[in-house]
N, C-alpha and C. Protein backbone atom coordinates (compact mmCIF):
# COMPACT_ATOMS: atom_id res chain seq x y z
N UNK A 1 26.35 -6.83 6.19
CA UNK A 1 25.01 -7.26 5.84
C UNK A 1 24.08 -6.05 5.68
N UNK A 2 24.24 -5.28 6.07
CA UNK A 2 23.26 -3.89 6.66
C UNK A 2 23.24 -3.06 5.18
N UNK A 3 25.12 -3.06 4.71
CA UNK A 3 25.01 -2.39 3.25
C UNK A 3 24.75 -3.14 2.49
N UNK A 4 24.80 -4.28 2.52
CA UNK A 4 23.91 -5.18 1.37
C UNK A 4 22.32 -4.80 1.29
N UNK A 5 22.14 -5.26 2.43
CA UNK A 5 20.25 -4.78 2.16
C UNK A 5 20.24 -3.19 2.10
N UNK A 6 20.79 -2.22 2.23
CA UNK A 6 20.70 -0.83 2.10
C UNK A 6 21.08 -0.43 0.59
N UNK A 7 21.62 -1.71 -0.07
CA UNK A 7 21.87 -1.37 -1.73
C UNK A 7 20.77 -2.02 -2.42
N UNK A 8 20.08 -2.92 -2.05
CA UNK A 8 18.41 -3.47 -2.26
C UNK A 8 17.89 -2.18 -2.09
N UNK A 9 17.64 -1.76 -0.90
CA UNK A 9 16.73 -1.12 -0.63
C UNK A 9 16.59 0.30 -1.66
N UNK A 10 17.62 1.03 -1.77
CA UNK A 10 18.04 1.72 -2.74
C UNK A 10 18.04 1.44 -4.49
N UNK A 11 17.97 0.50 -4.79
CA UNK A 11 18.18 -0.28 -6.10
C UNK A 11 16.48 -0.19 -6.28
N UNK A 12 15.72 -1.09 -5.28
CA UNK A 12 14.51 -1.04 -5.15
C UNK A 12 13.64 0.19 -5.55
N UNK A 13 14.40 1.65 -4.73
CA UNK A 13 13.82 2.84 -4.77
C UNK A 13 14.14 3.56 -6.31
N UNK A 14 15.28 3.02 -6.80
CA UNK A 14 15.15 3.30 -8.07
C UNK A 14 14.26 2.54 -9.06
N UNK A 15 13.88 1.42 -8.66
CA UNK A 15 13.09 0.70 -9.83
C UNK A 15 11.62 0.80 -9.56
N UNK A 16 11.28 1.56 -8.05
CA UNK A 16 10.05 2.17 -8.18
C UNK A 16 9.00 1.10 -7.72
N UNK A 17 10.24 -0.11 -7.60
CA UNK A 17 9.14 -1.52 -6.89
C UNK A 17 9.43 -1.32 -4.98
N UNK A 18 8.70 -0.16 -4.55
CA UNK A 18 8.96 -0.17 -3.17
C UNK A 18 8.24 -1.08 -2.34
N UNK A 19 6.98 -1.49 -2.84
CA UNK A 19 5.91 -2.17 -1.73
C UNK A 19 6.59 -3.23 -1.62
N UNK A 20 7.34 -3.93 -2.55
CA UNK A 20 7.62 -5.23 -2.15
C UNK A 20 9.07 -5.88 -2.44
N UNK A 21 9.89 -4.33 -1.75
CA UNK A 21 11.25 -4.56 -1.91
C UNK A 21 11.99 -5.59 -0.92
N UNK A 22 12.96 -6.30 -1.75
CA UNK A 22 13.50 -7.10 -0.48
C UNK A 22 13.81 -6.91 0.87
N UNK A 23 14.13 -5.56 1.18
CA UNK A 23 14.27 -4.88 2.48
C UNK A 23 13.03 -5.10 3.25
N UNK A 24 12.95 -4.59 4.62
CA UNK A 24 11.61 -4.51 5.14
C UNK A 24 11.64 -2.67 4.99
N UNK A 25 9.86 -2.94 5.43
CA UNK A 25 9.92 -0.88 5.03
C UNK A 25 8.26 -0.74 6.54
N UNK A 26 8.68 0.37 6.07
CA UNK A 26 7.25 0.96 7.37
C UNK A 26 6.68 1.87 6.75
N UNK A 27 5.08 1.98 6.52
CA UNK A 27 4.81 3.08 5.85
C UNK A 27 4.02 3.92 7.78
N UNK A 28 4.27 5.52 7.32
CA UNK A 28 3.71 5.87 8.80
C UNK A 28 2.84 7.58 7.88
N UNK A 29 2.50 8.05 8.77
CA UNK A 29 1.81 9.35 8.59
C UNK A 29 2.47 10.37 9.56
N UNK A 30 2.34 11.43 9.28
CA UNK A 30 2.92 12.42 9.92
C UNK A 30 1.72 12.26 11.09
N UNK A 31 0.43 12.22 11.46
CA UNK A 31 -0.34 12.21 12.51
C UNK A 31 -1.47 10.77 12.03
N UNK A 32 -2.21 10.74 13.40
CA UNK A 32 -3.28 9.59 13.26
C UNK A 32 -4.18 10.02 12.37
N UNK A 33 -4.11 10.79 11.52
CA UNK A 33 -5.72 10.80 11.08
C UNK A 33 -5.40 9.74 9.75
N UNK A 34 -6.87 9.47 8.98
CA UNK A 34 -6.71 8.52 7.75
C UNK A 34 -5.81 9.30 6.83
N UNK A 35 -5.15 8.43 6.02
CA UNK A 35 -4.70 9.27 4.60
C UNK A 35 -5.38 9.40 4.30
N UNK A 36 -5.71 10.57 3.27
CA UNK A 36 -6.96 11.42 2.10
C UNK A 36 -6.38 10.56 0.96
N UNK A 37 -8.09 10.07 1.08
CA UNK A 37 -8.27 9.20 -0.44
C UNK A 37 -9.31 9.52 -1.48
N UNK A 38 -9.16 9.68 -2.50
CA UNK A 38 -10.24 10.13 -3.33
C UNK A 38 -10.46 9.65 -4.09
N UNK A 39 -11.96 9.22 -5.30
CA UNK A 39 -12.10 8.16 -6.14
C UNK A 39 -12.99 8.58 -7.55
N UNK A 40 -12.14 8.23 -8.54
CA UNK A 40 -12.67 8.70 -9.68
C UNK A 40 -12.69 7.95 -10.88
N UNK A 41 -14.74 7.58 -10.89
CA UNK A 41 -14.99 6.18 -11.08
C UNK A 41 -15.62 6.23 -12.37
N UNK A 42 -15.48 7.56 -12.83
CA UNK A 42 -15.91 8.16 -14.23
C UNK A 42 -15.91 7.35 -15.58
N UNK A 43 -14.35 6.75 -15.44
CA UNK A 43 -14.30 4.91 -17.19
C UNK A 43 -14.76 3.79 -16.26
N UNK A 44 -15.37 3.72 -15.26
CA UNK A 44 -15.62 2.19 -14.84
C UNK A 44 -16.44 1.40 -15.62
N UNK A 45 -16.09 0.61 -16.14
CA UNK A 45 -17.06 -0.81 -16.07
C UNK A 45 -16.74 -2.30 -16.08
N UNK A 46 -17.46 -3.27 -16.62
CA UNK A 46 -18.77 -2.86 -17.27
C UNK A 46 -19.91 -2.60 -15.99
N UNK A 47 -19.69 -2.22 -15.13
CA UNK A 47 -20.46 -2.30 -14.15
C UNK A 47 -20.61 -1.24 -13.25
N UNK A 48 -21.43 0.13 -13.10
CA UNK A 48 -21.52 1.47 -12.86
C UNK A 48 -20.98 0.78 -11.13
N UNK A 49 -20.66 2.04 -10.11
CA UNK A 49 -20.45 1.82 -8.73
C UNK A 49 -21.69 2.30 -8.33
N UNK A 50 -22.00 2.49 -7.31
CA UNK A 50 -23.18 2.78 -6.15
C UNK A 50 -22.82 4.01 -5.75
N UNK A 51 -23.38 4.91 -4.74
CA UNK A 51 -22.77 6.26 -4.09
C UNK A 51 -22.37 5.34 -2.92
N UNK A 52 -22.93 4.67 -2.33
CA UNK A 52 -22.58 3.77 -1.08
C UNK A 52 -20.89 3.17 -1.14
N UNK A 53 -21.60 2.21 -2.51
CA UNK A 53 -20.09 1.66 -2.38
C UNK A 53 -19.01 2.29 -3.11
N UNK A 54 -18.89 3.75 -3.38
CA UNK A 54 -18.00 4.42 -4.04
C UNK A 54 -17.04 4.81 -2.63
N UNK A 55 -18.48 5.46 -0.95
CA UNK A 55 -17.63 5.78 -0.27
C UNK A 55 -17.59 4.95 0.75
N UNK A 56 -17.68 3.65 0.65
CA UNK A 56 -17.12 2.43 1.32
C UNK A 56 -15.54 2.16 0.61
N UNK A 57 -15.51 2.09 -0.34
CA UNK A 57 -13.91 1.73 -0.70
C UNK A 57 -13.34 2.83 -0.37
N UNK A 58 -13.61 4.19 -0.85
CA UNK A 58 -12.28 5.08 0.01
C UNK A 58 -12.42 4.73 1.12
N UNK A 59 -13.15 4.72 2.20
CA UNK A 59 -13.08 4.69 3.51
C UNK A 59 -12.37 3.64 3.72
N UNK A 60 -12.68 2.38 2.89
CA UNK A 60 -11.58 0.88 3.28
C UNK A 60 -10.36 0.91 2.67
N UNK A 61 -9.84 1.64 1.96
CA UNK A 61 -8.94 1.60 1.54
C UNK A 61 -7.89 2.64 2.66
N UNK A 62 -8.36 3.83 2.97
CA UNK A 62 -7.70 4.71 3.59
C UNK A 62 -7.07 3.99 5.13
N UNK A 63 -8.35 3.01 5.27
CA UNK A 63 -8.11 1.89 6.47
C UNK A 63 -7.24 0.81 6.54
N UNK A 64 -6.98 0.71 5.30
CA UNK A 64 -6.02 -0.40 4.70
C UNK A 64 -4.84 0.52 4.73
N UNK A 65 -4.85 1.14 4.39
CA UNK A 65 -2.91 1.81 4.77
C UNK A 65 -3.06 2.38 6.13
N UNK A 66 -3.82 2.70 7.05
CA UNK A 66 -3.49 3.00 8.07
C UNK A 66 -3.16 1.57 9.15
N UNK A 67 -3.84 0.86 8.66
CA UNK A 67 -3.59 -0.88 8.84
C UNK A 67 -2.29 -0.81 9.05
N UNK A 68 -1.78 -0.78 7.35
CA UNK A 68 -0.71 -1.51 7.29
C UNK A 68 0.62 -1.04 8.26
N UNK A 69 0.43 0.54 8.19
CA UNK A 69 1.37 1.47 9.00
C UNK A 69 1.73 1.05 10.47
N UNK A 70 0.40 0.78 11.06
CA UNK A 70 0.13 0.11 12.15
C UNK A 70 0.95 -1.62 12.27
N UNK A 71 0.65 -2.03 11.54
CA UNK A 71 0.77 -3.46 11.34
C UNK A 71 2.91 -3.74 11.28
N UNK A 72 3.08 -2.71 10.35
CA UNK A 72 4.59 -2.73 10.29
C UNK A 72 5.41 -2.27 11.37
N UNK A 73 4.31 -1.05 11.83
CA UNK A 73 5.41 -0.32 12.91
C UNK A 73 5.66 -1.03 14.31
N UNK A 74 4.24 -1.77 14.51
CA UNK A 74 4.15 -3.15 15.69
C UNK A 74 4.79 -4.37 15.13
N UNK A 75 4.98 -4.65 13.87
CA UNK A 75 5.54 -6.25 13.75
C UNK A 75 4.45 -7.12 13.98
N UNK A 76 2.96 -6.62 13.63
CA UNK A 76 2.11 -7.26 14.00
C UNK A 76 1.10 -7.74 13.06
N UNK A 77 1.68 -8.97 12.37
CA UNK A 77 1.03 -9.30 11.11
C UNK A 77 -0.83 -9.77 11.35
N UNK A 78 -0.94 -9.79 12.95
CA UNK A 78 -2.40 -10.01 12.91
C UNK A 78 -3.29 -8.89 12.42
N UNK A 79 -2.45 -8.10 12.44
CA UNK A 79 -3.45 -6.52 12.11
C UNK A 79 -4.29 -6.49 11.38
N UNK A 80 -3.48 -7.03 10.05
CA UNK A 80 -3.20 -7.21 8.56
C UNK A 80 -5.07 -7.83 8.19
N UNK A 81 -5.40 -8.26 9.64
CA UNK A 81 -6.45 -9.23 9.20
C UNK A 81 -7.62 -8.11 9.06
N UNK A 82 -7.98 -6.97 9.35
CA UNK A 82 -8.76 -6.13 9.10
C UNK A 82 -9.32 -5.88 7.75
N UNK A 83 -8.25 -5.65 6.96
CA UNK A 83 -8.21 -4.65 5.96
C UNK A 83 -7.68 -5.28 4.63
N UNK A 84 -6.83 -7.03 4.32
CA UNK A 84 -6.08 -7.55 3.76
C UNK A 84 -6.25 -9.02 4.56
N UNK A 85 -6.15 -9.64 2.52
CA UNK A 85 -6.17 -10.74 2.38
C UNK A 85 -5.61 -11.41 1.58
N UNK A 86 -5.49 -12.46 0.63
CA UNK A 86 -4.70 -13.07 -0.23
C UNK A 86 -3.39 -12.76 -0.60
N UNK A 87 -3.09 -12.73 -1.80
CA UNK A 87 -1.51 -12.14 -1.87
C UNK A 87 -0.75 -10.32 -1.24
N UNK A 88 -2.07 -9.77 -1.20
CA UNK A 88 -1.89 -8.56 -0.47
C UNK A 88 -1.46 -8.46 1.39
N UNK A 89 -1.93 -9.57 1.90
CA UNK A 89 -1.92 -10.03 3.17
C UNK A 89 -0.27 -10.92 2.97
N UNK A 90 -0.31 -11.58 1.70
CA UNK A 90 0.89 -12.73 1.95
C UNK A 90 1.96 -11.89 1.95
N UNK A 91 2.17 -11.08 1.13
CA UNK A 91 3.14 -10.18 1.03
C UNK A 91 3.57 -8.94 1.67
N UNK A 92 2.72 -8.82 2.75
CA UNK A 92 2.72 -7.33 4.10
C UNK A 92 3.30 -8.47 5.27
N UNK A 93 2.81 -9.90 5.31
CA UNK A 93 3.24 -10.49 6.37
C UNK A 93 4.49 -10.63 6.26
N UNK A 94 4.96 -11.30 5.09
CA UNK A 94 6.32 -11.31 4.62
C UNK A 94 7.27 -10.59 4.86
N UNK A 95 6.48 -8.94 4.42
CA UNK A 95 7.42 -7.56 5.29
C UNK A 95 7.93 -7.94 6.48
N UNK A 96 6.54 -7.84 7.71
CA UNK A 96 6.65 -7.49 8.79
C UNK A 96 8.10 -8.94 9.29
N UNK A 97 7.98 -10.05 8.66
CA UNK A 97 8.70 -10.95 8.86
C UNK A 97 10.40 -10.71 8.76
N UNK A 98 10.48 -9.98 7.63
CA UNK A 98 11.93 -9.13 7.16
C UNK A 98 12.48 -8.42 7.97
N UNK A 99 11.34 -7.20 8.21
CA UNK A 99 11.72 -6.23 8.91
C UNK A 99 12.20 -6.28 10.35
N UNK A 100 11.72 -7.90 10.99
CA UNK A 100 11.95 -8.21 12.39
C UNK A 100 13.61 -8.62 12.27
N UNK A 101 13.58 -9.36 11.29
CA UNK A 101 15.72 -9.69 10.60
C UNK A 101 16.26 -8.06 10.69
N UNK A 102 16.02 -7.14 10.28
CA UNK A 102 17.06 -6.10 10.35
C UNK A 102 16.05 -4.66 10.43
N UNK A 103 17.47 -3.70 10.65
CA UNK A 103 16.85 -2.51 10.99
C UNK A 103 17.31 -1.57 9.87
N UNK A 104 17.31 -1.71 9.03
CA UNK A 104 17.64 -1.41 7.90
C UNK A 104 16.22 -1.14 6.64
N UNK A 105 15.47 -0.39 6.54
CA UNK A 105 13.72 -0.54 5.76
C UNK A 105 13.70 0.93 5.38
N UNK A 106 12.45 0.96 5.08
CA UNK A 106 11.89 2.27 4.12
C UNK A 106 10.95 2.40 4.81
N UNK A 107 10.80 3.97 5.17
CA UNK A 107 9.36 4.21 5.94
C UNK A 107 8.64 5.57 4.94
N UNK A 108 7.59 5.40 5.01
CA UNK A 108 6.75 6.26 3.87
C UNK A 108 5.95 7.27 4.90
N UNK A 109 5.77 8.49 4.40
CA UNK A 109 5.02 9.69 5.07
C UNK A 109 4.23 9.65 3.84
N UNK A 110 2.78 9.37 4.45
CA UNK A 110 1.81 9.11 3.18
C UNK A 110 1.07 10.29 2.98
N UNK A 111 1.30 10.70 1.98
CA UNK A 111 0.36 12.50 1.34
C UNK A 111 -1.11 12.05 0.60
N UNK A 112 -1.39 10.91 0.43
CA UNK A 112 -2.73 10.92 0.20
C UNK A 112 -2.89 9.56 -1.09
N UNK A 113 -3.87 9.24 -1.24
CA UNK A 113 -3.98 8.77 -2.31
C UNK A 113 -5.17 8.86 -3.26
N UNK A 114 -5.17 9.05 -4.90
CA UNK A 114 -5.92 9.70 -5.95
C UNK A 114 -6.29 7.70 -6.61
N UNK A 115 -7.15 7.80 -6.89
CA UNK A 115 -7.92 6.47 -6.98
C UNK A 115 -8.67 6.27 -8.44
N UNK A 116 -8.47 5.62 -9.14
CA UNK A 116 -9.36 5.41 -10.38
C UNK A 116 -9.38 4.34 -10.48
N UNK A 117 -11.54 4.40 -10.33
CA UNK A 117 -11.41 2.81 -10.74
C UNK A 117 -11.73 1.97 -12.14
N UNK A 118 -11.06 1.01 -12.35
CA UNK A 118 -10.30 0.50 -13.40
C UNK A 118 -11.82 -0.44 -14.27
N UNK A 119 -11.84 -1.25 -13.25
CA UNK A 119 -12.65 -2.42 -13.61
C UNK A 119 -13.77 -2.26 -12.05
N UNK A 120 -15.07 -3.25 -12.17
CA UNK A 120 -16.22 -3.60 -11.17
C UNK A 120 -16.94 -4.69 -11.79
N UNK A 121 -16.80 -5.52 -11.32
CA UNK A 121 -16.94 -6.78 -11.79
C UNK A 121 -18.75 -6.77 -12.11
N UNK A 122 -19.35 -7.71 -12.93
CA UNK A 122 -20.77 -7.54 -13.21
C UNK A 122 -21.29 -7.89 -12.00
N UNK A 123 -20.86 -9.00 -11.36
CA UNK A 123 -20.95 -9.44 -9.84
C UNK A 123 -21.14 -8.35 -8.54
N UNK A 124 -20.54 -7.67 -8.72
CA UNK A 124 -20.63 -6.62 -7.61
C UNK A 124 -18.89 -7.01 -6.53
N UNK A 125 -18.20 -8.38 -7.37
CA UNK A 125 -17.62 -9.33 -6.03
C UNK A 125 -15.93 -9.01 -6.07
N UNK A 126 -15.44 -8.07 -7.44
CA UNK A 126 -14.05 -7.60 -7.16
C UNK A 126 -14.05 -6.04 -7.76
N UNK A 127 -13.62 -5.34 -7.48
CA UNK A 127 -12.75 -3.98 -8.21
C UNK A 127 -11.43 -3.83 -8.39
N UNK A 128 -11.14 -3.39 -9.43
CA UNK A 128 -9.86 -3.12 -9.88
C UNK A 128 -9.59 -1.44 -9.86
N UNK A 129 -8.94 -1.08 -9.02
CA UNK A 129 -8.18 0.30 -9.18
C UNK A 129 -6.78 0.48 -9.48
N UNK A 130 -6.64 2.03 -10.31
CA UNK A 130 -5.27 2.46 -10.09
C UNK A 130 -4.96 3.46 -9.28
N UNK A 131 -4.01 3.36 -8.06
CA UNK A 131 -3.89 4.51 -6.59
C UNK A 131 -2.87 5.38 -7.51
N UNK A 132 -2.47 6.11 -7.52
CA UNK A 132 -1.99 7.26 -7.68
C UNK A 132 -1.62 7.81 -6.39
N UNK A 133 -0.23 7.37 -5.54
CA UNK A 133 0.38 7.43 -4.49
C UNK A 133 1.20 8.68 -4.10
N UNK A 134 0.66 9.38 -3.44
CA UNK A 134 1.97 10.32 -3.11
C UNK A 134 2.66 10.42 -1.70
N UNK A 135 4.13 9.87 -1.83
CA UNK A 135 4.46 9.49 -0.97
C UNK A 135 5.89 9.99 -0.55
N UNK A 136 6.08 10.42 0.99
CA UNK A 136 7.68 10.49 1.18
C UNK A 136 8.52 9.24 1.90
N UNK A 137 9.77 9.33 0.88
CA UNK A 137 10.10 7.93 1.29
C UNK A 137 11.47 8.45 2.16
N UNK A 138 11.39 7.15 2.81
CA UNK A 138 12.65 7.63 3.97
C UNK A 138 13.46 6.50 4.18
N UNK A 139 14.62 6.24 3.92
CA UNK A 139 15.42 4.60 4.01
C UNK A 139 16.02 4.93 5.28
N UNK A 140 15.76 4.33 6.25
CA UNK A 140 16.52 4.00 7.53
C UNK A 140 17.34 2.92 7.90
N UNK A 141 17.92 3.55 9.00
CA UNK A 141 19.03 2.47 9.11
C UNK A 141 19.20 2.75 10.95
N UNK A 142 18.25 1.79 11.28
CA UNK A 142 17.89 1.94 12.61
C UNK A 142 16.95 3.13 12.68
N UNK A 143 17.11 3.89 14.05
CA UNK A 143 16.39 5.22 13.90
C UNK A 143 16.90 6.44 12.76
N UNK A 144 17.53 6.12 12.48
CA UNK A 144 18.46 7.09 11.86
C UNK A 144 17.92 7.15 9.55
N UNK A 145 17.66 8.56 9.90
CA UNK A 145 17.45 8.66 8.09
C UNK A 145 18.20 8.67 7.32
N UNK A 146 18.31 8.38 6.44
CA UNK A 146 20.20 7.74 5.38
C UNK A 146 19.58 8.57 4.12
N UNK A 147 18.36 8.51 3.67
CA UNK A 147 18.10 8.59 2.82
C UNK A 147 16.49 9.36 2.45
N UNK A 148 16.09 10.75 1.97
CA UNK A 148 14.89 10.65 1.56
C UNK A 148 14.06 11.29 0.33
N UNK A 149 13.01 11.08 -0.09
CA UNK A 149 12.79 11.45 -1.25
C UNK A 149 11.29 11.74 -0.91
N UNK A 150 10.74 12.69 -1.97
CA UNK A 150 9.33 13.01 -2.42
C UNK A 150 8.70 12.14 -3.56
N UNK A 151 8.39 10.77 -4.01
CA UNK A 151 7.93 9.87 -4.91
C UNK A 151 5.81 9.71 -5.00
N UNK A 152 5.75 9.74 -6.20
CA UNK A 152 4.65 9.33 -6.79
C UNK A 152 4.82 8.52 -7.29
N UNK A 153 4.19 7.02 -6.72
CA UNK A 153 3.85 6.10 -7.03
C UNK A 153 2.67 5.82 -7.85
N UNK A 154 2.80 4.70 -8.45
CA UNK A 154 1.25 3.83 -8.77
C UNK A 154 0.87 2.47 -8.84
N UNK A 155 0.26 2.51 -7.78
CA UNK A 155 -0.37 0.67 -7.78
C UNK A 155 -1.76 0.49 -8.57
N UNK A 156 -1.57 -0.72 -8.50
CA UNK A 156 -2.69 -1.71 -9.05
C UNK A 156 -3.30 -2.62 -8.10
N UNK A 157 -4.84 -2.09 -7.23
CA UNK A 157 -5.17 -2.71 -6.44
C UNK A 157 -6.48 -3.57 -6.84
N UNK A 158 -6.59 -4.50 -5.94
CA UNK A 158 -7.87 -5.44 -6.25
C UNK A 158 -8.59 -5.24 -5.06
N UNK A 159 -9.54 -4.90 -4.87
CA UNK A 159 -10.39 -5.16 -3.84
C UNK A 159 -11.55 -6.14 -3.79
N UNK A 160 -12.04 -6.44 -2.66
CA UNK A 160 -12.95 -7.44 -2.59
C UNK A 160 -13.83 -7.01 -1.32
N UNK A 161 -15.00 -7.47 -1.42
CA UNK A 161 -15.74 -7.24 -0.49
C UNK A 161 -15.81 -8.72 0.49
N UNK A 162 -15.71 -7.85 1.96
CA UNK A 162 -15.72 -8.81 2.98
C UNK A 162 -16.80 -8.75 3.85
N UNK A 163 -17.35 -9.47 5.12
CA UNK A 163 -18.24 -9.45 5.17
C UNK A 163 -19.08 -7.99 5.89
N UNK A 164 -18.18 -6.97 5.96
CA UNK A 164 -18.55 -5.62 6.30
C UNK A 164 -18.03 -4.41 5.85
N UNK A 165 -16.64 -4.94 4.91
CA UNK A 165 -15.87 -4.15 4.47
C UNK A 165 -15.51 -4.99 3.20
N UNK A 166 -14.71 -3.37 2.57
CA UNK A 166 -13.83 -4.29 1.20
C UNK A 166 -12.45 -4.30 1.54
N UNK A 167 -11.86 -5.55 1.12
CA UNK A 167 -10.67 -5.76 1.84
C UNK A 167 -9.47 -5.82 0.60
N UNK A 168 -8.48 -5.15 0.68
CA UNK A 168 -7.23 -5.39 -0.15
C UNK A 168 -6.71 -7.15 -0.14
N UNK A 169 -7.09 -7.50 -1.76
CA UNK A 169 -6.85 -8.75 -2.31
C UNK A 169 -4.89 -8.59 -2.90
N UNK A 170 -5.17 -7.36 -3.41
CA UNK A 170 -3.90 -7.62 -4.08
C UNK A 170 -3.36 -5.66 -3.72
N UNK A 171 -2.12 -5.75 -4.41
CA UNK A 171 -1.29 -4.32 -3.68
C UNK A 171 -0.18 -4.42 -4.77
N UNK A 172 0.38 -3.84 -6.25
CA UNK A 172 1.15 -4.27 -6.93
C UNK A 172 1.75 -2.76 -7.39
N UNK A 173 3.23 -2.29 -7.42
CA UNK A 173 3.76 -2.06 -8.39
C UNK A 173 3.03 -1.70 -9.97
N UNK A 174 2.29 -1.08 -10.18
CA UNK A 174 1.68 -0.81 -11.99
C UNK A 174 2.77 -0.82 -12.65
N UNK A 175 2.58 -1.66 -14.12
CA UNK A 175 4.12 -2.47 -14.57
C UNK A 175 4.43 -1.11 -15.27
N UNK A 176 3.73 0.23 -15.83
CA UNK A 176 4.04 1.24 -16.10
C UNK A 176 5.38 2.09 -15.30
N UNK A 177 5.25 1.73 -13.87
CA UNK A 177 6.01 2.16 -13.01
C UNK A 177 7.42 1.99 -12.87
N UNK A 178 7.70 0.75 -13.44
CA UNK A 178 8.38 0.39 -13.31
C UNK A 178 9.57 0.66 -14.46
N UNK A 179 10.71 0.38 -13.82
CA UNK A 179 12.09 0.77 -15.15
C UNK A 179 12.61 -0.63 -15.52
C-alpha cells in the first residue's frame, strides 16, 4: 500500500499538482518565522488596492501557510479555521484526513512566496492572485526522506475578506503548471 501511494505521490510531483495530491503532504519551514511574501499589484483591476489592504493580504496570506504547516503537522483541521475557508479549507481538511491513513506525504520547506495580483473585485469583497511558490519538496515515508527536490510552483488564489482578516477561499494548481 505504502508503494502505491508513494507512486501517487511521485506521479503527483511530476504533474506539478502537489497541493492536492492524493497522498497526504506537510508543508513546514526551516524555523517559526512567517514565509516572505511579497505583492505586486501593478495590472490590478478593475479596482486599484489600498496601501492598507495591499499589506493586510501579505500579512494574511503568509499566515495562511504558516496555518496550514501548523494545521498538517498537528492533524489539526481546526486550525484551518483562522486563515481558510470554502474549497481551500475543504481541501486542507481532506489532507489532514489522508495524512492520518498513512505515513507516506510530501513535506515542503517554504522559500517564500512572490504574489501578483490578478483581479480586485469593484466590491472591495474577493481578490484574485497568482503566488509564485518557491518551494523544497521532500516525499517521506515515515520520518525518513525518499525523495527531494527544489520546485517553483504557481497557484491561483482567491481571497476574501473576513471579519478581521482576508481569508484563503480557494488554493489551486495554475492550469499553466500543469503537464
Amino acid at each position: 500500500m505504502k508503494k502505491t501511494i508513494m507512486r501517487r505521490v511521485l506521479l503527483t510531483l511530476t504533474t506539478a499538482v502537489v497541493i492536492f495530491a492524493p497522498a497526504s503532504f506537510v508543508i513546514v519551514r526551516a524555523d517559526d518565522s512567517l514565509p516572505k511574501v511579497s505583492l505586486n499589484a501593478d495590472n490590478l483591476g478593475p479596482r486599484s488596492i489600498e496601501e492598507l489592504t495591499s499589506k493586510v493580504i501579505t500579512r494574511d496570506y503568509a499566515f495562511a501557510w504558516q496555518t496550514m504547516v501548523e494545521a498538517l503537522e498537528q492533524n489539526r483541521p481546526d486550525l484551518l479555521d483562522g486563515y481558510f475557508t470554502g474549497t481551500a479549507k475543504q481541501d486542507l481538511t481532506q489532507r489532514i484526513a489522508d495524512q492520518k491513513k498513512t505515513d507516506v506525504r510530501v513535506r515542503y520547506l517554504d522559500h517564500g512566496h512572490k504574489l501578483d495580483a490578478i483581479f480586485y473585485s469593484p466590491a472591495g469583497d474577493a481578490m484574485q492572485l497568482r503566488d509564485h511558490a518557491n518551494l523544497e519538496v521532500n516525499v517521506m515515508d515515515g520520518q525518513k526522506v525518499i525523495h527531494s527536490e527544489q520546485v517553483n510552483l504557481q497557484y491561483i488564489v482567491l481571497m476574501t475578506p473576513g471579519a478581521d482578516r482576508w481569508l484563503v477561499r480557494d488554493l489551486e494548481v495554475a492550469p499553466e503548471a500543469k503537464h
